[in-house]
Protein backbone atom coordinates (compact mmCIF):
# COMPACT_ATOMS: atom_id res chain seq x y z
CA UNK A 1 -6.69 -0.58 -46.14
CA UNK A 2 -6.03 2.97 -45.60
CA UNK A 3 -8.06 3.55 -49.29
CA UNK A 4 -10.75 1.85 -47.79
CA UNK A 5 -11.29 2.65 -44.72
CA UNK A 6 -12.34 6.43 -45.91
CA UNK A 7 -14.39 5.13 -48.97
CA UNK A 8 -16.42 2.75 -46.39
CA UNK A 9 -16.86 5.68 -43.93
CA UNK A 10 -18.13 8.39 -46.96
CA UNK A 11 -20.45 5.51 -48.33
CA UNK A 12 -21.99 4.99 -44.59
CA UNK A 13 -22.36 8.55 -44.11
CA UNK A 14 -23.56 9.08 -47.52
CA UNK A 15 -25.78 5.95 -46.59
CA UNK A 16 -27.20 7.62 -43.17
CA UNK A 17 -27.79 10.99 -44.30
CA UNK A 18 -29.87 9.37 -47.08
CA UNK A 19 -31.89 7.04 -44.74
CA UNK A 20 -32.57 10.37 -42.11
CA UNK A 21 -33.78 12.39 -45.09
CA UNK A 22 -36.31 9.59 -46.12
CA UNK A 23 -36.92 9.47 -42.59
CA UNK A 24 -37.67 13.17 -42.07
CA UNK A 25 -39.59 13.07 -45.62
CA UNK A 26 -42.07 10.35 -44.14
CA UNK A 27 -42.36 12.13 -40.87
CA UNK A 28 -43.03 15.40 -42.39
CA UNK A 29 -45.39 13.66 -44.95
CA UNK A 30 -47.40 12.11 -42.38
CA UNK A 31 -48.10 14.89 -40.02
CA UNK A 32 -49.35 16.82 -43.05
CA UNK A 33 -51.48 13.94 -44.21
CA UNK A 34 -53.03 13.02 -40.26
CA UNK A 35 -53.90 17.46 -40.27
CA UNK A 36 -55.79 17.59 -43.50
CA UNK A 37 -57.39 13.83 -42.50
CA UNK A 38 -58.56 11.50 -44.74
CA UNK A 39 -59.58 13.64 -47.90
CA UNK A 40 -58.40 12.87 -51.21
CA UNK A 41 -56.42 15.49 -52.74
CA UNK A 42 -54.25 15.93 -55.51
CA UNK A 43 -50.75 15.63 -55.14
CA UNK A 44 -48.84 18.37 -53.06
CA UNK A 45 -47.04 19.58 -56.19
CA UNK A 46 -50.05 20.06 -58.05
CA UNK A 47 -49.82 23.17 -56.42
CA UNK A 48 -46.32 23.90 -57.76
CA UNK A 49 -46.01 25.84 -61.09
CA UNK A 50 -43.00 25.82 -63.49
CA UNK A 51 -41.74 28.83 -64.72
CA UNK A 52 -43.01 29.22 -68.50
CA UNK A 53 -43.35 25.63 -69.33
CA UNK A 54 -41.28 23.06 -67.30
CA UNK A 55 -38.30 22.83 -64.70
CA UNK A 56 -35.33 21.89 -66.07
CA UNK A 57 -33.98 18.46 -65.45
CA UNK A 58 -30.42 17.30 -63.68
CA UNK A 59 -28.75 13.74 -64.37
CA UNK A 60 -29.50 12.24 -60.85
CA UNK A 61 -33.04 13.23 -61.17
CA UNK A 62 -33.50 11.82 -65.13
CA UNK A 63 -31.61 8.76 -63.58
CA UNK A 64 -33.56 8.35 -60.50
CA UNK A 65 -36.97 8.47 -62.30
CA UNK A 66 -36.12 6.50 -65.29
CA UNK A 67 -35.51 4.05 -62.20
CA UNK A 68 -38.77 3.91 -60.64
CA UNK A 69 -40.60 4.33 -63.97
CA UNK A 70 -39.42 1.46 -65.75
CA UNK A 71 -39.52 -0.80 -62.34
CA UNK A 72 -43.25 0.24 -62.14
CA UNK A 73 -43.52 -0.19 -65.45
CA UNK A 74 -42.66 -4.15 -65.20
CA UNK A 75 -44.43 -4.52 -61.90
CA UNK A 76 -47.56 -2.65 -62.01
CA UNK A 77 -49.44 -3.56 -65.10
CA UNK A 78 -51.08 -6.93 -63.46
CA UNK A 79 -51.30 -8.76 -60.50
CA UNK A 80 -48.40 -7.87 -58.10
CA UNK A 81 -47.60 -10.50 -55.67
CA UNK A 82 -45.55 -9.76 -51.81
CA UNK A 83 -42.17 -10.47 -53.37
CA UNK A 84 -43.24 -7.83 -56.76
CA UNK A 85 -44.46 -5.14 -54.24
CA UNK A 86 -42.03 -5.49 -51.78
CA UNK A 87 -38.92 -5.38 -54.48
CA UNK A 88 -41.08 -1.93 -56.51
CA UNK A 89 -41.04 -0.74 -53.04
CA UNK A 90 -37.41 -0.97 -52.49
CA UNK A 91 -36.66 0.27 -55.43
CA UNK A 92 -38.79 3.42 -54.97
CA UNK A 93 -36.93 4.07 -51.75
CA UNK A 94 -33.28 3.18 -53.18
CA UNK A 95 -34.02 5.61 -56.50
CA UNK A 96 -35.52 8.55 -54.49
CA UNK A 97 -32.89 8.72 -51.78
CA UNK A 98 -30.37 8.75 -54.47
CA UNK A 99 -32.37 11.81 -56.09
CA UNK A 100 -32.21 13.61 -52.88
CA UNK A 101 -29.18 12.92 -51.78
CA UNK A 102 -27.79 14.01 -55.33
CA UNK A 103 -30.21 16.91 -55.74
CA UNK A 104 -28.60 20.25 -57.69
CA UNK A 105 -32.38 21.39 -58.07
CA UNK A 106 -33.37 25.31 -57.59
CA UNK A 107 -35.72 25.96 -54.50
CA UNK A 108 -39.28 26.03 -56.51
CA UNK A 109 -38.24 23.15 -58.76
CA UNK A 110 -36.87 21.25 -55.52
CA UNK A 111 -40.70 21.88 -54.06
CA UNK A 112 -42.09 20.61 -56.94
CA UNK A 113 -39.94 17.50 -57.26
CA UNK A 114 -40.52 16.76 -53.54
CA UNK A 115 -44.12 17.43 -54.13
CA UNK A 116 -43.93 13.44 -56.66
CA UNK A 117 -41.53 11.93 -54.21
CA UNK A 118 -43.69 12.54 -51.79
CA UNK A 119 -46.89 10.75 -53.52
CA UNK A 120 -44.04 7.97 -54.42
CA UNK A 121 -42.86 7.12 -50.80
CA UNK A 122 -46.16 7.18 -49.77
CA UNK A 123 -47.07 4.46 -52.40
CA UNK A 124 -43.99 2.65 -51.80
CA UNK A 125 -44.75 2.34 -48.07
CA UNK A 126 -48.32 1.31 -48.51
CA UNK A 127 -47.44 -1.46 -51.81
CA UNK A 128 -46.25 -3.76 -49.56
CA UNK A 129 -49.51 -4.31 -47.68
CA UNK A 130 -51.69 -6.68 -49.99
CA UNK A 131 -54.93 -4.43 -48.48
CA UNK A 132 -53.69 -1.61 -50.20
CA UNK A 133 -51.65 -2.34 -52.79
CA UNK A 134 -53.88 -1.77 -55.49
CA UNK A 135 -54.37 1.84 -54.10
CA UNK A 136 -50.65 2.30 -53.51
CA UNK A 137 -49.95 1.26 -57.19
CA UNK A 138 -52.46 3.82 -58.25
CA UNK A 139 -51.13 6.70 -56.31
CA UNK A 140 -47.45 5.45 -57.53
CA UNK A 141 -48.75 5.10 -61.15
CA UNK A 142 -50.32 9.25 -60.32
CA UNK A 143 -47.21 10.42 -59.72
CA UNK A 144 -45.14 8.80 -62.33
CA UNK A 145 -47.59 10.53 -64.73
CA UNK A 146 -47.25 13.99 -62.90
CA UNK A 147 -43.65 14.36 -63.38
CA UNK A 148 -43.95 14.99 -67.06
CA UNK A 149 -46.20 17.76 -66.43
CA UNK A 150 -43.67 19.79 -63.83
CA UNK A 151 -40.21 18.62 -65.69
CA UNK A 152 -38.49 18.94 -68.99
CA UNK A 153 -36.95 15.31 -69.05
CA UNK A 154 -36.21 14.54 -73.10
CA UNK A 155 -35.52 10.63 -71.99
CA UNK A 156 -39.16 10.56 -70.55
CA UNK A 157 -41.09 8.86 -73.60
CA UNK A 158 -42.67 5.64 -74.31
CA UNK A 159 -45.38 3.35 -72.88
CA UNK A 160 -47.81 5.92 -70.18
CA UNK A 161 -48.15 5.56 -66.45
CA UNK A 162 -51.22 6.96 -66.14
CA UNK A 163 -53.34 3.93 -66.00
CA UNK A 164 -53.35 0.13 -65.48
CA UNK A 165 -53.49 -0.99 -69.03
């Protein structure tokens, strides 16, 4: 018991701080998104340069979007039903708290990795709605295909994200 006890306690904290950065991430997400109003833009780390070529790459974040990628992967390509969109959307969440909460990233890379999450949570929160799924999967689809062009990640090969086939 006395192993346990701290384990459960690190895991919950682990757990919290986790769920208040997603929190703060959405927050901060949609006050920027209600101030610029309803124009399309491209995705806030389209803005975000790598130094000569690509930012380098870190475990958790290889990990965490070989996650997403290869749910999307299964999900997206036809019709998603409620219990397809709302398990992609979990997953989403699950995979990019872990990235955050594991994060080792320098400052501009950390921007520009933020910048995808940011266009993922925002499709993850929308899939779930059967009005604007096909819109969420889109923007999800976006971002999976923008990550490529910001980081170095060797694993990231295969079928493209980039459209509905």
């Amino acid at each position: 018991m006395k192993v346990l006890q701290p384990l459960f306690w690190s895991l919950a904290l682990a757990l919290m701080l986790a769920l208040a950065s997603s929190f703060a991430l959405s927050f901060v997400v949609g006050t920027a998104w209600a101030a610029e109003g309803h124009h399309h833009h491209a995705p806030a780390a389209a803005g975000v340069q790598a130094p000569a070529g690509k930012w380098a790459t870190d475990l958790p974040l290889r990990s965490g979007m070989a996650r997403i990628r290869r749910a999307a992967l299964q999900t997206l390509p036809g019709p998603v039903g409620d219990a397809q969109a709302s398990a992609l959307s979990r997953e989403i969440r699950e995979a990019t708290a872990f990235m955050i909460e594991h994060c080792t990233l320098p400052p501009r890379a950390d921007a520009a990795l933020h910048g995808v999450l940011t266009e993922l949570l925002q499709g993850a929160e929308a899939l779930p709605r059967a009005a604007e799924r096909e819109r969420a999967g889109e923007r999800i689809l976006a971002a999976l295909a923008r990550y490529p062009e910001l980081f170095d990640d060797p694993q990231w090969s295969g079928p493209e994200v980039s459209a509905r086939p």
